[in-house]
C-alpha atoms as a PDB file:
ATOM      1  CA  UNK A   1      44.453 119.045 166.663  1.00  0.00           C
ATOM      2  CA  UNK A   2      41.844 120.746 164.776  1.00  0.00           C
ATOM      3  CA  UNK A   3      39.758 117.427 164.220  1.00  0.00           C
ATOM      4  CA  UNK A   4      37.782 114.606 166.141  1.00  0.00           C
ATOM      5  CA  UNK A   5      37.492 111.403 167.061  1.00  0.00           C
ATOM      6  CA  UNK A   6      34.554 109.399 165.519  1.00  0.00           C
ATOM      7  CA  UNK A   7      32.681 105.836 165.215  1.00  0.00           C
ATOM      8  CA  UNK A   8      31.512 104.491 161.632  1.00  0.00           C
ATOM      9  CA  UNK A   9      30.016 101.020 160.825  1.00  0.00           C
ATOM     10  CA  UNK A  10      32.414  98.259 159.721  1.00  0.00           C
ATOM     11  CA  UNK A  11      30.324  95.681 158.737  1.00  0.00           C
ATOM     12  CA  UNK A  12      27.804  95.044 162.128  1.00  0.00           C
ATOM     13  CA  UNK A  13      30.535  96.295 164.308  1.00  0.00           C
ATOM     14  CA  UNK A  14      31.714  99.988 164.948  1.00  0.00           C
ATOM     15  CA  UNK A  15      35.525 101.557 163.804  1.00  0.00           C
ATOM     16  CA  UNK A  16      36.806 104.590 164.765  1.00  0.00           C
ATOM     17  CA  UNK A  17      39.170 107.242 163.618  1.00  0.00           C
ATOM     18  CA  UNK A  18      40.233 110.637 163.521  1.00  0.00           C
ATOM     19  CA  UNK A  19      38.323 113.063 161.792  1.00  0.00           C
ATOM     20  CA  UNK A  20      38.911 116.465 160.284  1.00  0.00           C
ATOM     21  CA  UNK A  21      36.746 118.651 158.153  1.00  0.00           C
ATOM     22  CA  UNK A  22      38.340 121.698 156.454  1.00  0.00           C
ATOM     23  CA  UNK A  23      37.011 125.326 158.099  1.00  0.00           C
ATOM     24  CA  UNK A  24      34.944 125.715 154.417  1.00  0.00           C
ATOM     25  CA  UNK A  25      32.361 123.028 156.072  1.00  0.00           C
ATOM     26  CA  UNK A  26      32.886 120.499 152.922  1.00  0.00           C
ATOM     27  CA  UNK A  27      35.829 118.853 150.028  1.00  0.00           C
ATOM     28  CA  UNK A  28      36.886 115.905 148.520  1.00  0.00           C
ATOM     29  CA  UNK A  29      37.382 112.924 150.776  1.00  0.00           C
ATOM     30  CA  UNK A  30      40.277 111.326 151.671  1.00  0.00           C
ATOM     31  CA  UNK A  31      41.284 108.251 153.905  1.00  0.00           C
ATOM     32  CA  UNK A  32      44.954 108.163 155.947  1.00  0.00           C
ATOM     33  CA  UNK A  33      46.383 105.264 156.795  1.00  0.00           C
ATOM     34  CA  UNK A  34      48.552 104.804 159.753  1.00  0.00           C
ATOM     35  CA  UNK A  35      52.127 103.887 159.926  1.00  0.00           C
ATOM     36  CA  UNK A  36      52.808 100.594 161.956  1.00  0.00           C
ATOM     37  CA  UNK A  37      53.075 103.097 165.268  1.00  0.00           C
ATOM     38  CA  UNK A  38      48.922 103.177 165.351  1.00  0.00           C
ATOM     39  CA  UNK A  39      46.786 106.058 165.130  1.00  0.00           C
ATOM     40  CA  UNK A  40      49.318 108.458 166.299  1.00  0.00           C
ATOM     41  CA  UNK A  41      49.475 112.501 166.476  1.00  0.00           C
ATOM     42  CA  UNK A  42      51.213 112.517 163.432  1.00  0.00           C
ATOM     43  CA  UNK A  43      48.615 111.026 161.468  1.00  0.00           C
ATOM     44  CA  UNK A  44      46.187 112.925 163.212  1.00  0.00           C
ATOM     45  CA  UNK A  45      48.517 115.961 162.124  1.00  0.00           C
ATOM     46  CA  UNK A  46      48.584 114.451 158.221  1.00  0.00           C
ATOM     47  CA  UNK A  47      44.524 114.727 158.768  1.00  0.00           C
ATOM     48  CA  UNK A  48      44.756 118.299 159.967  1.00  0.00           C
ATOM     49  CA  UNK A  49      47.303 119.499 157.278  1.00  0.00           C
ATOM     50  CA  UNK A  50      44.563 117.899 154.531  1.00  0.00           C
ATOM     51  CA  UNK A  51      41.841 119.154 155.803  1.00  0.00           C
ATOM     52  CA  UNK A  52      43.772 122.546 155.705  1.00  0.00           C
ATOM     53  CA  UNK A  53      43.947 122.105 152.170  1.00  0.00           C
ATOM     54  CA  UNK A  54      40.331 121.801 152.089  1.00  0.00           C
ATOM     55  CA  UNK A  55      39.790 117.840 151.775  1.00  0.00           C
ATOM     56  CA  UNK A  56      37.867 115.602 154.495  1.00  0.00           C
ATOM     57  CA  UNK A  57      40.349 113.392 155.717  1.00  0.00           C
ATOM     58  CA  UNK A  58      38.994 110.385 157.592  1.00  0.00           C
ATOM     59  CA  UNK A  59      42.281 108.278 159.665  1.00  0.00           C
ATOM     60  CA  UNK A  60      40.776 105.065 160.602  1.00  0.00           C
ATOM     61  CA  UNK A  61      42.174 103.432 163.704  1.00  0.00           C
ATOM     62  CA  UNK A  62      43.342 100.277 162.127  1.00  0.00           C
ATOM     63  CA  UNK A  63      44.956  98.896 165.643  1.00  0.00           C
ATOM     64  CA  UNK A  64      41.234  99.981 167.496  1.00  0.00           C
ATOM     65  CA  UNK A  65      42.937 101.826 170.732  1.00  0.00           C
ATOM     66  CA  UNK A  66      46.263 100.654 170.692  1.00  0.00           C
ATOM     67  CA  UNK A  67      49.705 102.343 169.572  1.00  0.00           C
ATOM     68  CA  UNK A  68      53.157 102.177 170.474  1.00  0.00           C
ATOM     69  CA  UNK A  69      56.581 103.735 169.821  1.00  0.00           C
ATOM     70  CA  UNK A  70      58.728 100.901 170.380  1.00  0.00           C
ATOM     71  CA  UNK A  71      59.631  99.310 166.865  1.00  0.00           C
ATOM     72  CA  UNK A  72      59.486  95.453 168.192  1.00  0.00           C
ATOM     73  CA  UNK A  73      55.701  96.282 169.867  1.00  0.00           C
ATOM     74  CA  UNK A  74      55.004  97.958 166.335  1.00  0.00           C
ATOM     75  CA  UNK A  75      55.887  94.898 164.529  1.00  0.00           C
ATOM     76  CA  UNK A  76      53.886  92.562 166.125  1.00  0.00           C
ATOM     77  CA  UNK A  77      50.673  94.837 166.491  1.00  0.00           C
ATOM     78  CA  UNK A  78      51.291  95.089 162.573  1.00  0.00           C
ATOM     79  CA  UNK A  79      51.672  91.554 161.841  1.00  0.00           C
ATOM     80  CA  UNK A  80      48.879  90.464 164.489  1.00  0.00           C
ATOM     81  CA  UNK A  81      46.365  92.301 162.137  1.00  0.00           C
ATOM     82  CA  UNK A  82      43.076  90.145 160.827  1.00  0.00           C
ATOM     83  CA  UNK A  83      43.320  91.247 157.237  1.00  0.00           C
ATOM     84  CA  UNK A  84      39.726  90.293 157.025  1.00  0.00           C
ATOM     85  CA  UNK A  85      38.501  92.913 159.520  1.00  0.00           C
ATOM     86  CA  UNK A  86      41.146  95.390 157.980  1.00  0.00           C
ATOM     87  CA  UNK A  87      39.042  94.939 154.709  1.00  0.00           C
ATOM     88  CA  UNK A  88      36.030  95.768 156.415  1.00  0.00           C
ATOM     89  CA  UNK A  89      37.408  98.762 158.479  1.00  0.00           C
ATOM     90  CA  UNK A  90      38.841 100.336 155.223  1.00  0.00           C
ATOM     91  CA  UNK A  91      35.631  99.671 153.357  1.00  0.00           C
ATOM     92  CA  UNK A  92      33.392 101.135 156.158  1.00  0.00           C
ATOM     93  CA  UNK A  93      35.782 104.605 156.479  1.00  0.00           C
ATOM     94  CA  UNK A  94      35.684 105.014 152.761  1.00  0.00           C
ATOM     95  CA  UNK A  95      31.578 104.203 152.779  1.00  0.00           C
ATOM     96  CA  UNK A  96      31.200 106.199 156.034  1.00  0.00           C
ATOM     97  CA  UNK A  97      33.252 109.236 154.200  1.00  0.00           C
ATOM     98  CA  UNK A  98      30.853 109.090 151.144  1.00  0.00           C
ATOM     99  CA  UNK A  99      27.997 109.595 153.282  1.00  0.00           C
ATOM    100  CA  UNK A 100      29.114 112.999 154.934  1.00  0.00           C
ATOM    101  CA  UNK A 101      27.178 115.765 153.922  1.00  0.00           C
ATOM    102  CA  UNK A 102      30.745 117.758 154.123  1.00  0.00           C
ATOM    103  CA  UNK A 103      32.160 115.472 151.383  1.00  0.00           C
ATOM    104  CA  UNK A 104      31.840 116.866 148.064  1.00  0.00           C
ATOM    105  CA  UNK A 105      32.666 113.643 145.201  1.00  0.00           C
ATOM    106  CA  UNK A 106      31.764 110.558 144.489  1.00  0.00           C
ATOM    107  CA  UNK A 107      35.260 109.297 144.812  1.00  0.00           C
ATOM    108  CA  UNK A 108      37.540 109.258 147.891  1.00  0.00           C
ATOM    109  CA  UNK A 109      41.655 109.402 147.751  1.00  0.00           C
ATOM    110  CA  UNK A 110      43.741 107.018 149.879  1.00  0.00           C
ATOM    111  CA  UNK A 111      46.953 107.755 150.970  1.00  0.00           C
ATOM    112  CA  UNK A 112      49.306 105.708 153.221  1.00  0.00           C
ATOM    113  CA  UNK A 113      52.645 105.646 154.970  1.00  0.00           C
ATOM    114  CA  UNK A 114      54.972 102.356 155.545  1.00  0.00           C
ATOM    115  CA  UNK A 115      52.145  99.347 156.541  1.00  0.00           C
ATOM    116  CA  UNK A 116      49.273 101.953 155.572  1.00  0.00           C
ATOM    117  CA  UNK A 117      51.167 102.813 152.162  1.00  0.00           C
ATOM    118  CA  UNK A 118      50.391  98.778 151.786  1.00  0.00           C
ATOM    119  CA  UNK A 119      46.694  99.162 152.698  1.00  0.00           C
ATOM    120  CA  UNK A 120      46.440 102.127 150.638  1.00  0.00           C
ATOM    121  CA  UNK A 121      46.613 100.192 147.770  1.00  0.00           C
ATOM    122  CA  UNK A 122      44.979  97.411 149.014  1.00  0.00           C
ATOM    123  CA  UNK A 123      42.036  99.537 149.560  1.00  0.00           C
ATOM    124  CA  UNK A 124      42.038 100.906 146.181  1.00  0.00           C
ATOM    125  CA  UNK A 125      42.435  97.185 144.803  1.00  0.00           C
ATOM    126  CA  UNK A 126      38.943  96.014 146.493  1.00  0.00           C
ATOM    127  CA  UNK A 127      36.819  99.666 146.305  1.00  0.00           C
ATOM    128  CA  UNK A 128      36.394 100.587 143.250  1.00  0.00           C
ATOM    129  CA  UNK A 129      35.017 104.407 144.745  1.00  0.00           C
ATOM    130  CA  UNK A 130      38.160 104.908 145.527  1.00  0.00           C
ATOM    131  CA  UNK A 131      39.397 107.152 142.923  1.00  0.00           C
ATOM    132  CA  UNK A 132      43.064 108.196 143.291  1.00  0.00           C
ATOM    133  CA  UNK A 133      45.578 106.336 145.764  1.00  0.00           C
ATOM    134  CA  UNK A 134      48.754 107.542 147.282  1.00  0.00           C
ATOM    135  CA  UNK A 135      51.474 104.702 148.513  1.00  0.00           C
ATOM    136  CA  UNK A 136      54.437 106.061 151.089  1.00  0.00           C
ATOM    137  CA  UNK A 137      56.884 103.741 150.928  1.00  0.00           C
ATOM    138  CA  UNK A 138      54.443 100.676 151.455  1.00  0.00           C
ATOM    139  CA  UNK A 139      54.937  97.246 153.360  1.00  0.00           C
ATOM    140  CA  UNK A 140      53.528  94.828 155.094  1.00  0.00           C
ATOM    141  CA  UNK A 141      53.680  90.652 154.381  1.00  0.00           C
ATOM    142  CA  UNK A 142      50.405  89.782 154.912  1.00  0.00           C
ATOM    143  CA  UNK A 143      48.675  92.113 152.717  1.00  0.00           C
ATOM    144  CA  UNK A 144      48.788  91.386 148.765  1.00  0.00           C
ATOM    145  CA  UNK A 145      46.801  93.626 146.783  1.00  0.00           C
ATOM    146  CA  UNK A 146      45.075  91.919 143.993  1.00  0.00           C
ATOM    147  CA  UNK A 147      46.253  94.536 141.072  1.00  0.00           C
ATOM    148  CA  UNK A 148      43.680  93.368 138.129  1.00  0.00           C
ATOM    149  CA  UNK A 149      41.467  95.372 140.314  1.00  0.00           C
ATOM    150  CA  UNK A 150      42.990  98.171 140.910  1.00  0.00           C
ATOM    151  CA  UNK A 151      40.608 101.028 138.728  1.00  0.00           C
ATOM    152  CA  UNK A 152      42.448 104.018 140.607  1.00  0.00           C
ATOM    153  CA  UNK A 153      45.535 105.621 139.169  1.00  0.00           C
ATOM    154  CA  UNK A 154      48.710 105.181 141.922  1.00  0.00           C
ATOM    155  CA  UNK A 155      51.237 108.096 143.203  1.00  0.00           C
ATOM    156  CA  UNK A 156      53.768 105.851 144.452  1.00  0.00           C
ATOM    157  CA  UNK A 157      56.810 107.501 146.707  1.00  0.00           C
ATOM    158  CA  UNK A 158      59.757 105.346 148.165  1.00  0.00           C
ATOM    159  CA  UNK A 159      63.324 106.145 149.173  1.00  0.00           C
ATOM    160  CA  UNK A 160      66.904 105.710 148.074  1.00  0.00           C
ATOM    161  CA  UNK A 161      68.292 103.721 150.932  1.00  0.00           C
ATOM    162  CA  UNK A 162      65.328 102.294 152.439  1.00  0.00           C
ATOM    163  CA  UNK A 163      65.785  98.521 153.982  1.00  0.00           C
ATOM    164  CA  UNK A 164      62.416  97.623 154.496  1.00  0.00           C
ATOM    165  CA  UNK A 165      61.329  98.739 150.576  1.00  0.00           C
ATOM    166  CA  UNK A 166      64.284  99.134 148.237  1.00  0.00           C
ATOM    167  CA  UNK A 167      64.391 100.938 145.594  1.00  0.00           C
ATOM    168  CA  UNK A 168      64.344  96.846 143.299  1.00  0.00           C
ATOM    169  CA  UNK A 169      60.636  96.690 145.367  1.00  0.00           C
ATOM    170  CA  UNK A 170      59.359  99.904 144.193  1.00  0.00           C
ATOM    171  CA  UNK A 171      60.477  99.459 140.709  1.00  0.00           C
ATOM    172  CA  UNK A 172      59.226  95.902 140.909  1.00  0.00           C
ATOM    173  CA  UNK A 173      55.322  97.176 141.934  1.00  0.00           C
ATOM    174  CA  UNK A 174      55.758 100.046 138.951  1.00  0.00           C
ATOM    175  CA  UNK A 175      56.319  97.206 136.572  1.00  0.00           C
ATOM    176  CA  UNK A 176      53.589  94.905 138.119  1.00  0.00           C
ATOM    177  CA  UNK A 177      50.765  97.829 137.678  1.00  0.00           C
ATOM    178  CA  UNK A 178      52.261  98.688 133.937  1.00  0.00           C
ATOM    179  CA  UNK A 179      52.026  94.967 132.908  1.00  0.00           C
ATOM    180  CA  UNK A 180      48.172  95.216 134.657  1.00  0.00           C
ATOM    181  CA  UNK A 181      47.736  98.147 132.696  1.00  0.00           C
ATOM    182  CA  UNK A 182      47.219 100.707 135.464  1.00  0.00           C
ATOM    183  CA  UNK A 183      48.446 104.435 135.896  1.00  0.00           C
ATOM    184  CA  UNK A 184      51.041 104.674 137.867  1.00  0.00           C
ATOM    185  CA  UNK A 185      53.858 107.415 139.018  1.00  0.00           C
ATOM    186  CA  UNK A 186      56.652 105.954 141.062  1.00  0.00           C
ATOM    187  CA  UNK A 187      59.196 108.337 142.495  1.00  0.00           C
ATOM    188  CA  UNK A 188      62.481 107.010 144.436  1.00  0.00           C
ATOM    189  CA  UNK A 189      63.806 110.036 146.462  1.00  0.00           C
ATOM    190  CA  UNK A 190      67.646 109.759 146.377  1.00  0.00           C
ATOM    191  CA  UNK A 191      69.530 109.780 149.431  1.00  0.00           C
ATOM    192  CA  UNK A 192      65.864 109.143 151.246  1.00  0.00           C
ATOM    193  CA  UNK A 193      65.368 106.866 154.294  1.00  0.00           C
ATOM    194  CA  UNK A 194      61.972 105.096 154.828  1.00  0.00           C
ATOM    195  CA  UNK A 195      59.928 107.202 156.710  1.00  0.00           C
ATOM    196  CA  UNK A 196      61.142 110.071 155.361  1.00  0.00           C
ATOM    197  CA  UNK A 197      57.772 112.190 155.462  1.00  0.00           C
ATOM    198  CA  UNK A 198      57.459 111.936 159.388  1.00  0.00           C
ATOM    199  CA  UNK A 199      58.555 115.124 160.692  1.00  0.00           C
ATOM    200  CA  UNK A 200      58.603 113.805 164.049  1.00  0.00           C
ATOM    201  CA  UNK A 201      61.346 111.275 163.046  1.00  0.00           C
ATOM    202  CA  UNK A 202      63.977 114.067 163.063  1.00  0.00           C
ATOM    203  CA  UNK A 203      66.667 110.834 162.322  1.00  0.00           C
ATOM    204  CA  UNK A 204      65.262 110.546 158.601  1.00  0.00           C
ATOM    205  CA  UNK A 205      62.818 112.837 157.581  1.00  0.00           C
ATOM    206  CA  UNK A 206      64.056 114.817 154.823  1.00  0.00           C
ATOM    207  CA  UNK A 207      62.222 118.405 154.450  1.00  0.00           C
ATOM    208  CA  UNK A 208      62.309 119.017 150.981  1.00  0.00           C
ATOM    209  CA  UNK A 209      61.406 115.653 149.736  1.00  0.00           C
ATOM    210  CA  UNK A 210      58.562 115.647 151.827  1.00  0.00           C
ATOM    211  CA  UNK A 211      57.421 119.329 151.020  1.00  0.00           C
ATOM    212  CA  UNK A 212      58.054 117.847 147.286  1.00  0.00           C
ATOM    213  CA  UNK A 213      56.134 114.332 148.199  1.00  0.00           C
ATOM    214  CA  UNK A 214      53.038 117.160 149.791  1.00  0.00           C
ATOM    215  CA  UNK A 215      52.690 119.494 146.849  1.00  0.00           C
ATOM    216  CA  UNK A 216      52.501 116.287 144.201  1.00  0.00           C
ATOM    217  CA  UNK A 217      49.787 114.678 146.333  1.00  0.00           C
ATOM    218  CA  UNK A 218      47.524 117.423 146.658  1.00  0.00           C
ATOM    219  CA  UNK A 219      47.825 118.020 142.299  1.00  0.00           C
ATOM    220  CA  UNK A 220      47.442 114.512 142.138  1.00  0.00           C
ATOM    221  CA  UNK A 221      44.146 114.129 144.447  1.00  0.00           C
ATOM    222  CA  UNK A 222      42.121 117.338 142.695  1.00  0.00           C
ATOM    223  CA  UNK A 223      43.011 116.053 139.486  1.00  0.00           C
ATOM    224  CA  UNK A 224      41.591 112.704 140.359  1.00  0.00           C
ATOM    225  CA  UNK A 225      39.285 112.932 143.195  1.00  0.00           C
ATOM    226  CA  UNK A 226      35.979 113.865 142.033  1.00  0.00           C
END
Protein backbone atom coordinates (compact mmCIF):
# COMPACT_ATOMS: atom_id res chain seq x y z
CA UNK A 1 0.00 0.00 0.00
CA UNK A 2 1.52 3.04 -1.30
CA UNK A 3 -0.88 5.41 0.77
CA UNK A 4 -1.90 6.41 4.45
CA UNK A 5 -4.18 6.48 6.89
CA UNK A 6 -5.59 9.96 7.86
CA UNK A 7 -8.18 12.04 10.16
CA UNK A 8 -10.41 14.94 8.54
CA UNK A 9 -13.24 16.93 10.27
CA UNK A 10 -16.81 15.65 9.88
CA UNK A 11 -18.76 18.16 11.25
CA UNK A 12 -17.13 18.72 15.16
CA UNK A 13 -16.05 15.17 15.14
CA UNK A 14 -12.99 13.52 13.30
CA UNK A 15 -13.32 10.65 10.14
CA UNK A 16 -10.74 8.80 8.84
CA UNK A 17 -9.68 7.10 5.70
CA UNK A 18 -7.14 5.93 3.49
CA UNK A 19 -5.15 8.23 1.67
CA UNK A 20 -3.03 8.17 -1.44
CA UNK A 21 -1.33 10.91 -3.35
CA UNK A 22 0.09 10.11 -6.82
CA UNK A 23 4.29 10.13 -6.87
CA UNK A 24 3.79 13.70 -9.10
CA UNK A 25 2.97 15.35 -5.46
CA UNK A 26 -0.64 16.67 -6.80
CA UNK A 27 -4.15 15.70 -9.34
CA UNK A 28 -7.63 15.79 -9.42
CA UNK A 29 -9.43 14.51 -6.36
CA UNK A 30 -11.36 11.70 -5.99
CA UNK A 31 -13.41 9.99 -3.11
CA UNK A 32 -13.83 5.81 -2.92
CA UNK A 33 -16.42 4.41 -1.36
CA UNK A 34 -16.31 1.11 0.31
CA UNK A 35 -18.16 -1.99 -0.49
CA UNK A 36 -20.38 -3.30 2.48
CA UNK A 37 -16.98 -5.38 3.65
CA UNK A 38 -15.56 -1.84 5.29
CA UNK A 39 -12.50 -0.13 4.49
CA UNK A 40 -10.77 -3.11 3.19
CA UNK A 41 -7.28 -3.68 1.22
CA UNK A 42 -9.05 -3.68 -1.81
CA UNK A 43 -10.30 -0.33 -1.55
CA UNK A 44 -7.19 0.74 -0.23
CA UNK A 45 -5.77 -1.00 -3.51
CA UNK A 46 -8.67 1.00 -5.77
CA UNK A 47 -6.92 4.22 -3.91
CA UNK A 48 -3.44 3.12 -4.89
CA UNK A 49 -4.31 2.14 -8.56
CA UNK A 50 -5.92 6.01 -8.79
CA UNK A 51 -3.47 7.62 -7.39
CA UNK A 52 -1.21 5.71 -9.94
CA UNK A 53 -3.08 7.34 -12.50
CA UNK A 54 -2.22 10.54 -11.00
CA UNK A 55 -5.57 11.50 -9.02
CA UNK A 56 -5.78 12.01 -5.05
CA UNK A 57 -7.97 9.45 -3.96
CA UNK A 58 -9.36 9.96 -0.46
CA UNK A 59 -11.38 6.27 0.92
CA UNK A 60 -13.27 7.39 3.85
CA UNK A 61 -13.86 4.79 6.52
CA UNK A 62 -17.58 4.83 6.46
CA UNK A 63 -17.85 1.82 9.23
CA UNK A 64 -14.99 4.02 11.56
CA UNK A 65 -12.64 0.79 12.45
CA UNK A 66 -14.72 -1.96 11.71
CA UNK A 67 -14.82 -4.53 8.66
CA UNK A 68 -15.69 -7.95 8.09
CA UNK A 69 -15.70 -10.72 5.47
CA UNK A 70 -18.59 -12.61 6.50
CA UNK A 71 -21.66 -11.51 4.25
CA UNK A 72 -24.39 -11.71 7.28
CA UNK A 73 -21.80 -9.34 9.62
CA UNK A 74 -21.57 -7.13 6.33
CA UNK A 75 -25.20 -6.74 6.14
CA UNK A 76 -25.93 -5.59 9.34
CA UNK A 77 -22.81 -3.19 9.71
CA UNK A 78 -24.37 -1.81 6.33
CA UNK A 79 -27.82 -1.47 7.41
CA UNK A 80 -26.80 -0.27 11.09
CA UNK A 81 -25.38 2.91 9.33
CA UNK A 82 -26.71 6.58 10.69
CA UNK A 83 -27.29 8.05 7.28
CA UNK A 84 -27.06 11.35 9.00
CA UNK A 85 -23.41 10.95 10.07
CA UNK A 86 -22.75 9.21 6.60
CA UNK A 87 -23.79 12.68 5.13
CA UNK A 88 -21.43 14.37 7.19
CA UNK A 89 -18.47 11.90 6.73
CA UNK A 90 -18.89 12.14 2.87
CA UNK A 91 -19.20 15.89 3.02
CA UNK A 92 -16.10 16.31 5.30
CA UNK A 93 -13.75 13.79 2.86
CA UNK A 94 -14.87 15.68 -0.17
CA UNK A 95 -14.26 19.29 1.86
CA UNK A 96 -11.11 17.83 3.49
CA UNK A 97 -9.90 16.70 -0.25
CA UNK A 98 -10.50 20.30 -1.60
CA UNK A 99 -8.29 21.67 0.90
CA UNK A 100 -5.06 19.59 0.01
CA UNK A 101 -2.48 21.53 -1.41
CA UNK A 102 -1.82 18.17 -3.66
CA UNK A 103 -5.34 18.50 -5.16
CA UNK A 104 -5.39 20.30 -8.29
CA UNK A 105 -9.57 21.28 -9.18
CA UNK A 106 -12.22 22.68 -7.81
CA UNK A 107 -14.28 19.61 -8.29
CA UNK A 108 -13.79 16.11 -6.79
CA UNK A 109 -15.03 12.61 -8.57
CA UNK A 110 -16.88 9.96 -6.54
CA UNK A 111 -16.82 6.58 -7.32
CA UNK A 112 -18.42 3.61 -5.47
CA UNK A 113 -18.82 -0.14 -5.39
CA UNK A 114 -22.15 -2.15 -4.19
CA UNK A 115 -23.43 0.07 -0.80
CA UNK A 116 -20.68 2.80 -1.74
CA UNK A 117 -21.92 2.78 -5.54
CA UNK A 118 -25.28 3.98 -3.48
CA UNK A 119 -23.41 6.70 -1.54
CA UNK A 120 -21.62 7.68 -4.52
CA UNK A 121 -24.50 9.12 -5.82
CA UNK A 122 -25.86 10.15 -2.82
CA UNK A 123 -22.88 12.24 -2.33
CA UNK A 124 -23.07 13.80 -5.62
CA UNK A 125 -26.95 14.46 -4.95
CA UNK A 126 -26.16 16.74 -1.70
CA UNK A 127 -22.43 18.35 -2.86
CA UNK A 128 -22.74 20.15 -5.52
CA UNK A 129 -18.42 20.27 -5.77
CA UNK A 130 -18.67 17.13 -6.64
CA UNK A 131 -18.20 17.15 -10.26
CA UNK A 132 -18.32 13.71 -11.94
CA UNK A 133 -19.71 10.47 -10.07
CA UNK A 134 -19.07 6.87 -10.75
CA UNK A 135 -21.87 4.15 -9.43
CA UNK A 136 -20.60 0.20 -9.29
CA UNK A 137 -23.44 -1.63 -9.19
CA UNK A 138 -25.08 0.48 -6.28
CA UNK A 139 -27.40 -0.59 -3.27
CA UNK A 140 -28.33 -0.02 -0.16
CA UNK A 141 -32.25 0.56 1.35
CA UNK A 142 -31.74 3.21 3.48
CA UNK A 143 -30.08 5.59 1.28
CA UNK A 144 -32.34 7.51 -1.44
CA UNK A 145 -30.59 10.01 -3.32
CA UNK A 146 -32.63 13.03 -3.93
CA UNK A 147 -31.94 13.23 -7.96
CA UNK A 148 -33.32 17.01 -8.63
CA UNK A 149 -30.01 17.67 -7.11
CA UNK A 150 -27.85 15.82 -8.66
CA UNK A 151 -25.53 18.71 -10.86
CA UNK A 152 -22.79 15.93 -11.64
CA UNK A 153 -22.98 13.83 -14.76
CA UNK A 154 -23.25 9.76 -13.66
CA UNK A 155 -21.03 6.69 -15.14
CA UNK A 156 -23.26 4.08 -14.02
CA UNK A 157 -21.90 0.19 -14.31
CA UNK A 158 -24.09 -2.89 -13.24
CA UNK A 159 -24.13 -6.54 -14.26
CA UNK A 160 -26.08 -9.06 -16.28
CA UNK A 161 -27.07 -11.50 -13.61
CA UNK A 162 -26.75 -9.56 -10.58
CA UNK A 163 -29.50 -10.39 -7.66
CA UNK A 164 -29.00 -7.65 -5.50
CA UNK A 165 -29.28 -4.87 -8.65
CA UNK A 166 -30.83 -6.30 -11.80
CA UNK A 167 -30.38 -5.24 -14.79
CA UNK A 168 -34.80 -3.71 -14.46
CA UNK A 169 -32.92 -1.52 -11.35
CA UNK A 170 -30.24 -0.11 -13.39
CA UNK A 171 -32.38 0.69 -16.27
CA UNK A 172 -34.96 1.98 -13.83
CA UNK A 173 -32.21 4.73 -12.17
CA UNK A 174 -31.09 5.59 -16.09
CA UNK A 175 -34.67 6.52 -16.70
CA UNK A 176 -35.15 8.32 -13.28
CA UNK A 177 -31.92 10.73 -14.00
CA UNK A 178 -33.17 11.21 -17.89
CA UNK A 179 -36.71 12.24 -16.71
CA UNK A 180 -34.56 14.69 -13.99
CA UNK A 181 -32.70 15.78 -16.81
CA UNK A 182 -29.22 14.64 -15.78
CA UNK A 183 -26.24 13.04 -17.81
CA UNK A 184 -26.06 9.80 -17.43
CA UNK A 185 -24.14 6.56 -19.03
CA UNK A 186 -25.45 3.26 -17.81
CA UNK A 187 -23.64 0.14 -18.90
CA UNK A 188 -25.03 -3.55 -18.02
CA UNK A 189 -22.04 -5.96 -18.51
CA UNK A 190 -23.53 -9.21 -19.93
CA UNK A 191 -22.88 -12.35 -18.32
CA UNK A 192 -21.53 -10.03 -15.18
CA UNK A 193 -22.09 -10.91 -11.48
CA UNK A 194 -22.31 -8.08 -8.85
CA UNK A 195 -19.10 -7.43 -7.68
CA UNK A 196 -17.57 -8.06 -10.64
CA UNK A 197 -14.64 -5.38 -10.33
CA UNK A 198 -13.17 -7.03 -7.06
CA UNK A 199 -10.25 -8.90 -8.10
CA UNK A 200 -10.04 -10.49 -4.86
CA UNK A 201 -13.49 -12.14 -5.42
CA UNK A 202 -11.92 -14.67 -7.85
CA UNK A 203 -15.85 -16.35 -7.83
CA UNK A 204 -17.16 -13.27 -9.99
CA UNK A 205 -14.83 -10.85 -10.99
CA UNK A 206 -14.64 -10.72 -14.60
CA UNK A 207 -11.13 -9.27 -15.99
CA UNK A 208 -12.03 -7.68 -19.00
CA UNK A 209 -15.14 -5.99 -17.90
CA UNK A 210 -13.39 -4.56 -15.18
CA UNK A 211 -10.20 -3.50 -17.22
CA UNK A 212 -13.18 -2.07 -19.59
CA UNK A 213 -15.22 -0.55 -16.36
CA UNK A 214 -11.17 1.09 -15.36
CA UNK A 215 -10.24 2.64 -18.68
CA UNK A 216 -14.00 4.39 -19.01
CA UNK A 217 -13.66 5.83 -15.50
CA UNK A 218 -10.46 7.38 -15.76
CA UNK A 219 -11.80 9.23 -19.53
CA UNK A 220 -14.75 9.94 -17.73
CA UNK A 221 -13.10 11.68 -14.48
CA UNK A 222 -10.42 14.02 -16.66
CA UNK A 223 -13.10 14.95 -18.83
CA UNK A 224 -15.17 16.04 -15.90
CA UNK A 225 -13.09 16.61 -12.94
CA UNK A 226 -11.71 19.96 -13.02
Amino acid sequence: MAGTMIEFPSNGKAGSGYLAVPASGGGPGLVVLQEWWGLVDHIKDVADRLAAEGFVALAPDMYHGESTNSPDDAGKLMMALDIGRVEKDLRGAVGYLLSRDEVTTKHVGTVGFCMGGQLSLYAACENSAVGACVVFYGIHPNVSPNLSTLQAPVLGFFAEKDGFVPPAAARQLEADLQAAGRSVEITIFEGADHAFFNDTRVEVYDEAHAATCWSRMLTFYREHVR
